[in-house]
PDB file of N, CA and C in Angstrom:
ATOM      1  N   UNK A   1      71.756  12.967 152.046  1.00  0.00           N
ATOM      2  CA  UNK A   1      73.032  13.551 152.370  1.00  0.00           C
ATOM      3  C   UNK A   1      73.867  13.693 151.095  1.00  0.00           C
ATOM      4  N   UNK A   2      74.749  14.995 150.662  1.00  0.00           N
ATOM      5  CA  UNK A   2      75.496  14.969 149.929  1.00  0.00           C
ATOM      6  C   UNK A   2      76.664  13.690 149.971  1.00  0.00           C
ATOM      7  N   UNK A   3      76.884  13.525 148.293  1.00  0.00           N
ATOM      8  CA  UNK A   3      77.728  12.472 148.752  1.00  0.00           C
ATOM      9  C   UNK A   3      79.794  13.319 148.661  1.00  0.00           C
ATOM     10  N   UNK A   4      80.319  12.642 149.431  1.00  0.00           N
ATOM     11  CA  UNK A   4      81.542  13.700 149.272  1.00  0.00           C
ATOM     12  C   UNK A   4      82.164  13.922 148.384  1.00  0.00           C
ATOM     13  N   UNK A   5      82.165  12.957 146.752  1.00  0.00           N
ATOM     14  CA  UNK A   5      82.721  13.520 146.050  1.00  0.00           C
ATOM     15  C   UNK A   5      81.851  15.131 145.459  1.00  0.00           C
ATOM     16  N   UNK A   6      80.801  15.040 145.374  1.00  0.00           N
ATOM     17  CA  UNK A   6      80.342  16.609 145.120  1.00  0.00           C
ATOM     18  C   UNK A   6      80.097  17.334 146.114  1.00  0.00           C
ATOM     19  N   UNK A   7      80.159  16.989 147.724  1.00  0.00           N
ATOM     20  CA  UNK A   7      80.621  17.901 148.531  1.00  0.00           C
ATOM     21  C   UNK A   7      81.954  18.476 148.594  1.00  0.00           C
ATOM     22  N   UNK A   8      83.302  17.792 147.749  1.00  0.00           N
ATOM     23  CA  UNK A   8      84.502  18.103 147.632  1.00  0.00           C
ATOM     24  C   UNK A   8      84.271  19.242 146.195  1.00  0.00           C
ATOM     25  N   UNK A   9      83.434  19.093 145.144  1.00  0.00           N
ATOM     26  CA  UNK A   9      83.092  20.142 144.343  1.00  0.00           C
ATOM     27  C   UNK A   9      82.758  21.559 144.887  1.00  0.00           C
ATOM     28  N   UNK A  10      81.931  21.153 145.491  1.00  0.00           N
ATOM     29  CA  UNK A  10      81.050  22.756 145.822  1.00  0.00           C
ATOM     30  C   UNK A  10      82.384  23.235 146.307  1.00  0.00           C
ATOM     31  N   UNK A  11      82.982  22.830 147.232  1.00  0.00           N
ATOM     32  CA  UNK A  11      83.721  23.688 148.366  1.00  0.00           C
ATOM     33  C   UNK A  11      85.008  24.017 147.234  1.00  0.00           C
ATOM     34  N   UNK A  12      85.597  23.299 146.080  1.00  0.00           N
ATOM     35  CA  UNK A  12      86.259  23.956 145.533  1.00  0.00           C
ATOM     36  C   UNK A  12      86.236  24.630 144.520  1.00  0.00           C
ATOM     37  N   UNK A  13      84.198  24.953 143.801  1.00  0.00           N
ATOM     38  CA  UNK A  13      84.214  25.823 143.622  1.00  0.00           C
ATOM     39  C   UNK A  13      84.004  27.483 143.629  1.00  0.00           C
ATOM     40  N   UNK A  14      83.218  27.043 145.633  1.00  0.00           N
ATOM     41  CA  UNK A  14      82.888  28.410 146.455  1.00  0.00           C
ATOM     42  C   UNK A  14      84.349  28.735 146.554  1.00  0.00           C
ATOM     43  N   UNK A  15      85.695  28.390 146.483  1.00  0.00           N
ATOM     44  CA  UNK A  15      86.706  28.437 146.870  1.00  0.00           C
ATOM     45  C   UNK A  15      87.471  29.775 145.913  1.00  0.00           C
ATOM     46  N   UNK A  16      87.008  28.846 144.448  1.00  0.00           N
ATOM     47  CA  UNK A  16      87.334  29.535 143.329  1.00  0.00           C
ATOM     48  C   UNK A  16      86.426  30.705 143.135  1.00  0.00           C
ATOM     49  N   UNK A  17      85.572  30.869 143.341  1.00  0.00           N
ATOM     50  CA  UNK A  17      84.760  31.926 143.271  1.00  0.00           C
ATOM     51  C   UNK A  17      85.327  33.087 143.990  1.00  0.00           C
ATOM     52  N   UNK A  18      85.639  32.820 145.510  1.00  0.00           N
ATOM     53  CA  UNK A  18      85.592  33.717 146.106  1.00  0.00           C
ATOM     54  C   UNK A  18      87.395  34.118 145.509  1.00  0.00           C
ATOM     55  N   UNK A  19      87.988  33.350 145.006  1.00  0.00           N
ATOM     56  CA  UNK A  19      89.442  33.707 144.515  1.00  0.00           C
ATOM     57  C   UNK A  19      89.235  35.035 143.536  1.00  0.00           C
ATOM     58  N   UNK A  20      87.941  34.583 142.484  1.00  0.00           N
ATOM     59  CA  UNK A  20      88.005  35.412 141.704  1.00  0.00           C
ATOM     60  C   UNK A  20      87.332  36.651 142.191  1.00  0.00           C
ATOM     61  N   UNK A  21      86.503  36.560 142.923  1.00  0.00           N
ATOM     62  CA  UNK A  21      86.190  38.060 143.521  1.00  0.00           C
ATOM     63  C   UNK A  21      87.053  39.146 144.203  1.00  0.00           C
ATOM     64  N   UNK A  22      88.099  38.278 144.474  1.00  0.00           N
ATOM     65  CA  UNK A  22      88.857  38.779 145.628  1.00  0.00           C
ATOM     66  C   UNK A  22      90.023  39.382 144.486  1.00  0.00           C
ATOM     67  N   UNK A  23      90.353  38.872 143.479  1.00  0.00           N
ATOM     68  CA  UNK A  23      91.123  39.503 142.276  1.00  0.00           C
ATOM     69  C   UNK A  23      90.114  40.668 141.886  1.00  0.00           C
ATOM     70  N   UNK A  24      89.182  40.255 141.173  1.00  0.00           N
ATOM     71  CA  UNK A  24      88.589  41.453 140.396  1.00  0.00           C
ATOM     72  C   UNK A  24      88.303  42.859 141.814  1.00  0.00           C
ATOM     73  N   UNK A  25      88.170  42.400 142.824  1.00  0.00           N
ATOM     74  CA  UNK A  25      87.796  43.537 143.794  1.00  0.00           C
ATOM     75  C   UNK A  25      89.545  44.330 143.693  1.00  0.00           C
ATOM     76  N   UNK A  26      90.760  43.672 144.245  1.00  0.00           N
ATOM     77  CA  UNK A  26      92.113  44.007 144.286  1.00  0.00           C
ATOM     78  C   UNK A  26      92.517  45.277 142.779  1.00  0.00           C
ATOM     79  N   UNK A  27      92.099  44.336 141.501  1.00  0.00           N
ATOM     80  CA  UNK A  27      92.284  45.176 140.760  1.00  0.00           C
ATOM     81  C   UNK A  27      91.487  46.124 139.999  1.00  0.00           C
ATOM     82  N   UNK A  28      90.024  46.243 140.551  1.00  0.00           N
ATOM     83  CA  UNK A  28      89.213  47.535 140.325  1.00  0.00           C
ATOM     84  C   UNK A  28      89.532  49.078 141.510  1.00  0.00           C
ATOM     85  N   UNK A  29      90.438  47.898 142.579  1.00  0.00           N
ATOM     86  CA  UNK A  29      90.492  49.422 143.351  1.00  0.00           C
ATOM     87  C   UNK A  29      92.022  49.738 143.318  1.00  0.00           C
ATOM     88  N   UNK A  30      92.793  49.470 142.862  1.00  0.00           N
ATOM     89  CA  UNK A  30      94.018  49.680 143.237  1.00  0.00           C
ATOM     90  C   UNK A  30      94.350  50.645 141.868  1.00  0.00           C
ATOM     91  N   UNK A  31      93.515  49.979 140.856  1.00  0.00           N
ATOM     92  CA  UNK A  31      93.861  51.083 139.580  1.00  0.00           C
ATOM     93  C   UNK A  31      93.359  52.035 139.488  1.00  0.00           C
ATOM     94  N   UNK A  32      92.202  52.225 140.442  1.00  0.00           N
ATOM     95  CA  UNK A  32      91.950  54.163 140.506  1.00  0.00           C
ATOM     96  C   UNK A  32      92.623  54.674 141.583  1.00  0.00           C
ATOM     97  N   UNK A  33      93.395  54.620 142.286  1.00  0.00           N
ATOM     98  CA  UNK A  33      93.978  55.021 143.220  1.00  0.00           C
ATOM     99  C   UNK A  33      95.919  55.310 142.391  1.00  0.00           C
ATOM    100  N   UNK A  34      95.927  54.940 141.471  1.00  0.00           N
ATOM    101  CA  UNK A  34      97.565  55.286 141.014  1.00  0.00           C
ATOM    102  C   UNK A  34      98.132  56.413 140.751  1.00  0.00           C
ATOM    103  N   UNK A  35      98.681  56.692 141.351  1.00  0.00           N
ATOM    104  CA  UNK A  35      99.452  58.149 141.257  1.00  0.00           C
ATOM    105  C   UNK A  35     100.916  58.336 140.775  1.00  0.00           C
ATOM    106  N   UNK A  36     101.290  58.785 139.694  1.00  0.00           N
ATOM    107  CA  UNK A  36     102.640  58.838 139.292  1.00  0.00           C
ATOM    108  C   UNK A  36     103.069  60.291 139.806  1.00  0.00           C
ATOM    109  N   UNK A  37     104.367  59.848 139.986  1.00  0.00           N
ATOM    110  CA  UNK A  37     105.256  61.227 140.364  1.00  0.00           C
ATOM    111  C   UNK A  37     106.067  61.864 139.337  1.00  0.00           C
ATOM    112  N   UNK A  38     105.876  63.240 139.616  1.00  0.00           N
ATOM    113  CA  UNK A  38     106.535  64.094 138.299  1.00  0.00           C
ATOM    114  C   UNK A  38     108.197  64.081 138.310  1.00  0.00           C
ATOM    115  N   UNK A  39     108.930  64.374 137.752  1.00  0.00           N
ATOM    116  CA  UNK A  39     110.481  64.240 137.882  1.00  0.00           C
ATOM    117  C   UNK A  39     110.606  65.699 138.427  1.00  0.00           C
ATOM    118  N   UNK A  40     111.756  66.133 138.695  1.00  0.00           N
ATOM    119  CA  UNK A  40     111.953  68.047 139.300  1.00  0.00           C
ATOM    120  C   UNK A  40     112.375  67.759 138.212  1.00  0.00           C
ATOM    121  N   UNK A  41     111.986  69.503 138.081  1.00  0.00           N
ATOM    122  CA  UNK A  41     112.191  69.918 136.654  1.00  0.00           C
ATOM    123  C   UNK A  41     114.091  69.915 136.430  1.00  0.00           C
ATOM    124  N   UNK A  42     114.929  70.088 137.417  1.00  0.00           N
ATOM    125  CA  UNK A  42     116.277  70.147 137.818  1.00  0.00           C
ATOM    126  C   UNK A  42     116.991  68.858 137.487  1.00  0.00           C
ATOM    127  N   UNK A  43     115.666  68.047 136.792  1.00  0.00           N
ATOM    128  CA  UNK A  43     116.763  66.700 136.402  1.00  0.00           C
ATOM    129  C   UNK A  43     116.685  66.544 135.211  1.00  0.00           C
ATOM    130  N   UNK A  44     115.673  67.534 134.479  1.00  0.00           N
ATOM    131  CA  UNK A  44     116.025  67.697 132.565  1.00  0.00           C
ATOM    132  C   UNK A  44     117.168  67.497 131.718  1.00  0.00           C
ATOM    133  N   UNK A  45     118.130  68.715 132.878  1.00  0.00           N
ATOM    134  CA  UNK A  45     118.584  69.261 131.567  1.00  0.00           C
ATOM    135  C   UNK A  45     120.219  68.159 131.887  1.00  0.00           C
ATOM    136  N   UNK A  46     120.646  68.124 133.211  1.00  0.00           N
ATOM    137  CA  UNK A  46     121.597  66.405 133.659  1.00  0.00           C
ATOM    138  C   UNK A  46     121.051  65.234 132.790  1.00  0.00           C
ATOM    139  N   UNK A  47     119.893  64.935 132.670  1.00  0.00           N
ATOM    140  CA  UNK A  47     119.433  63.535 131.817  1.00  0.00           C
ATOM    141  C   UNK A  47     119.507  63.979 130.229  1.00  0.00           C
ATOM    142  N   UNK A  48     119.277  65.235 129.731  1.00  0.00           N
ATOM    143  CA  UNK A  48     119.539  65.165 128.483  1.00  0.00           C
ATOM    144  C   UNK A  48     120.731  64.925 128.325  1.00  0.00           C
ATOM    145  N   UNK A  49     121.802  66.091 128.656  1.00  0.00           N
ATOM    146  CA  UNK A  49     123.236  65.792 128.915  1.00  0.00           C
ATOM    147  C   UNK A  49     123.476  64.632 128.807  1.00  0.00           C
ATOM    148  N   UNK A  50     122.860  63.793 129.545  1.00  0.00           N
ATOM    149  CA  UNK A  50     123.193  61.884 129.282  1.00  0.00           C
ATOM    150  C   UNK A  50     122.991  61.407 128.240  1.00  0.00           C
ATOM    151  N   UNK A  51     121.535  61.504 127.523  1.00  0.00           N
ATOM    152  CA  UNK A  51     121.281  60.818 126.710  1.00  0.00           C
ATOM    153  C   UNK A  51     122.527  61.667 125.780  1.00  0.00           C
ATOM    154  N   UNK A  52     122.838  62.652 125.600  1.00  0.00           N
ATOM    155  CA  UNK A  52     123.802  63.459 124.169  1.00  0.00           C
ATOM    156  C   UNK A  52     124.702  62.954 124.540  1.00  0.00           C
ATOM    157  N   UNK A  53     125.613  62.328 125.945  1.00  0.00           N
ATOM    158  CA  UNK A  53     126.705  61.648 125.527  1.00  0.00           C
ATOM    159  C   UNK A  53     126.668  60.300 125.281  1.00  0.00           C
ATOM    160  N   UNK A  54     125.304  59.376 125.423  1.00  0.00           N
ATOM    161  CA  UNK A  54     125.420  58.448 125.486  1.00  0.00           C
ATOM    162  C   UNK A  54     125.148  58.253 123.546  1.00  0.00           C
ATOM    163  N   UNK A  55     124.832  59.367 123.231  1.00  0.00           N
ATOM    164  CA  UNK A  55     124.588  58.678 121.273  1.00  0.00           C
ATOM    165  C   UNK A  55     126.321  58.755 120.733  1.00  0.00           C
ATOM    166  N   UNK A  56     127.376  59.188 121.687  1.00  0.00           N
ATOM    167  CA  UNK A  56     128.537  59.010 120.765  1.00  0.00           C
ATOM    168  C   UNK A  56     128.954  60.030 120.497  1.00  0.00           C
ATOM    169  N   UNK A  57     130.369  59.648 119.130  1.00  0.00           N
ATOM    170  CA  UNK A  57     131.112  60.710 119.180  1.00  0.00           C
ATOM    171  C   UNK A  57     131.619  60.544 117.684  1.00  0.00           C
ATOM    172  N   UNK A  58     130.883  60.748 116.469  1.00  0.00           N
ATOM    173  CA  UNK A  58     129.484  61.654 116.235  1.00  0.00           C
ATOM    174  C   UNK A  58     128.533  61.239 116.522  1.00  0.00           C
ATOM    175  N   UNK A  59     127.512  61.937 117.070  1.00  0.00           N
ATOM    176  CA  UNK A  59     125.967  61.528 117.436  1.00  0.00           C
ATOM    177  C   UNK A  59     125.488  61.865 116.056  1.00  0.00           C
ATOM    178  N   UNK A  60     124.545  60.810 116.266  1.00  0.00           N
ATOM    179  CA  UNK A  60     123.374  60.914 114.943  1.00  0.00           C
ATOM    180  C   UNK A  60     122.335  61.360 114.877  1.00  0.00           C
ATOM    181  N   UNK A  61     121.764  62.409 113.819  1.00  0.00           N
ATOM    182  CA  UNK A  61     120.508  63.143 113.843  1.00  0.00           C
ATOM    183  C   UNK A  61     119.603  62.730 114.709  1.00  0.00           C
ATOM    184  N   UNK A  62     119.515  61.315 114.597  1.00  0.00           N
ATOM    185  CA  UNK A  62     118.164  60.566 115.400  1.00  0.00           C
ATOM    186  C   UNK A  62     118.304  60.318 116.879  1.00  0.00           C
ATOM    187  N   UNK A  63     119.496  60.077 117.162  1.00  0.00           N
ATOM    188  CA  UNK A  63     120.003  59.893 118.898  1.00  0.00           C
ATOM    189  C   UNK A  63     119.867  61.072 119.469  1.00  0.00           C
ATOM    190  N   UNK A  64     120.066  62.111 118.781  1.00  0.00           N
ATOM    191  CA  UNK A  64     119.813  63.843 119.205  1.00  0.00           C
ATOM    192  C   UNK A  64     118.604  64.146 119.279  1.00  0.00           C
ATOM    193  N   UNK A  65     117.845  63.986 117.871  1.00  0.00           N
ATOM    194  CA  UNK A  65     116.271  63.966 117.947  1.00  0.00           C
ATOM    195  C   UNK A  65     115.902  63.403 119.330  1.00  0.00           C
ATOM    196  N   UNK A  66     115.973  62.455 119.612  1.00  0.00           N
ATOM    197  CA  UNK A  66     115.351  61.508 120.360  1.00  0.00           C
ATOM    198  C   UNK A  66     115.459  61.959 121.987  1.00  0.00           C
ATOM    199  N   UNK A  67     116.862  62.709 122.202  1.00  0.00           N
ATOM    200  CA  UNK A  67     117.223  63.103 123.529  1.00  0.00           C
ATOM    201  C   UNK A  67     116.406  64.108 123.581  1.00  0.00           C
ATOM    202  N   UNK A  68     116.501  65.185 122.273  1.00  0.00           N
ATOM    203  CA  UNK A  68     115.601  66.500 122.051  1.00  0.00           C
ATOM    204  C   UNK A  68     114.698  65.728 122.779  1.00  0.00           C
ATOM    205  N   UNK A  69     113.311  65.418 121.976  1.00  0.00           N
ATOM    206  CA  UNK A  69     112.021  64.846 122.252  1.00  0.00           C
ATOM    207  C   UNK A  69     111.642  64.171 123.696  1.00  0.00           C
ATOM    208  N   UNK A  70     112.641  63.673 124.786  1.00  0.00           N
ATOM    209  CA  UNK A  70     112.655  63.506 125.898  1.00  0.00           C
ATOM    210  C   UNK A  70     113.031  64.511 126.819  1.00  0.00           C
ATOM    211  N   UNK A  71     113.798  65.178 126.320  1.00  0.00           N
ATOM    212  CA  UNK A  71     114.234  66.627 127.116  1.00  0.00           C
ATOM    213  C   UNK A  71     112.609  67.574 127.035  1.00  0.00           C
ATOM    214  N   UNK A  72     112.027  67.449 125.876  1.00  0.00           N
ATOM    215  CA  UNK A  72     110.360  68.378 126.048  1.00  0.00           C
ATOM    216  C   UNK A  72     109.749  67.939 126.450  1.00  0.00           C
ATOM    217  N   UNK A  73     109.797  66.227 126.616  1.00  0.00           N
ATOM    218  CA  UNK A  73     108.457  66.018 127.395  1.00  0.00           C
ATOM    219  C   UNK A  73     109.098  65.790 128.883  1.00  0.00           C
ATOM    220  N   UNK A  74     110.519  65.876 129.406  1.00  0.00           N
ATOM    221  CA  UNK A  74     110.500  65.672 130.812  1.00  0.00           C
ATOM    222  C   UNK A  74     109.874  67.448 130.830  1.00  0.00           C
ATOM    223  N   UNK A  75     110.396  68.752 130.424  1.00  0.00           N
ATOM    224  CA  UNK A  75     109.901  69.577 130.319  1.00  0.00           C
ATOM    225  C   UNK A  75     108.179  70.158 130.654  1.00  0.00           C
ATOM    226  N   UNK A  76     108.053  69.150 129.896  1.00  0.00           N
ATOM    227  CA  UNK A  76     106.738  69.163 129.464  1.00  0.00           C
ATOM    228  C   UNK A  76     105.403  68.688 130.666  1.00  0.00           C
ATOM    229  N   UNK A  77     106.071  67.966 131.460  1.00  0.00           N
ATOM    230  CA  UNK A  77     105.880  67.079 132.789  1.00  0.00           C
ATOM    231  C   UNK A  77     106.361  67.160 134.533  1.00  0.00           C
ATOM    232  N   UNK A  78     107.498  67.735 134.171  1.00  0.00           N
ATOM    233  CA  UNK A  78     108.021  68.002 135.523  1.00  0.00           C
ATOM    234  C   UNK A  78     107.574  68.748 136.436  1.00  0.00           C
ATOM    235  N   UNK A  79     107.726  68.333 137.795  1.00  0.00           N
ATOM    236  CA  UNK A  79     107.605  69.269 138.930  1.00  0.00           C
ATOM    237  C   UNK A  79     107.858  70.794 139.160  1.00  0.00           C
ATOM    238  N   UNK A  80     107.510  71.783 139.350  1.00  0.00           N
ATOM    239  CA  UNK A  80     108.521  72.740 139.489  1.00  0.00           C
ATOM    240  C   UNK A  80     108.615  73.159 140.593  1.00  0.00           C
ATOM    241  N   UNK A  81     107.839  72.571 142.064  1.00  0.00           N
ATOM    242  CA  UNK A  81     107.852  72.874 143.042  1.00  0.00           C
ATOM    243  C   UNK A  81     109.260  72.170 143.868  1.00  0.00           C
ATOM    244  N   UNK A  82     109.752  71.210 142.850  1.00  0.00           N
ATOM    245  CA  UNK A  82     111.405  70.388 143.764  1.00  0.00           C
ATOM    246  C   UNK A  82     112.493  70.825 143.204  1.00  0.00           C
TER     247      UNK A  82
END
């Protein structure tokens, strides 16, 4: 007969096992299934507007750059069906 201290083993490490299967299964399927949503294209040109007032009053080449460069890629990305 097993004695119970290594009958208290096995069972906590069939325990752990099945923990880790049950992770690696959760996150092999949940990460092909991710779907991001596009912004409407109708919220570009309101969010640039933001970022240009939010660099100030003078804005700096780079706070402008930077709104630029987010204004092309919401552009660049957006919905145009909303």
């Amino acid at each position: 007969m097993i004695r119970p201290e290594k009958s208290r083993l096995v069972r906590k490490l069939l325990t752990l096992g099945m923990l880790i299967a049950c992770l690696c299964l959760f996150t092999f399927t949940s990460s092909s299934n991710r779907v991001s949503a596009a912004a409407c294209c109708s919220s570009c040109a309101p969010a640039y507007d933001s970022c240009v007032t939010g660099c100030g009053d003078p804005a700096t080449s780079a706070c402008l750059n930077f709104c630029q460069n987010r204004y092309n890629r919401c552009l660049a990305t957006c919905d145009q069906g909303c």
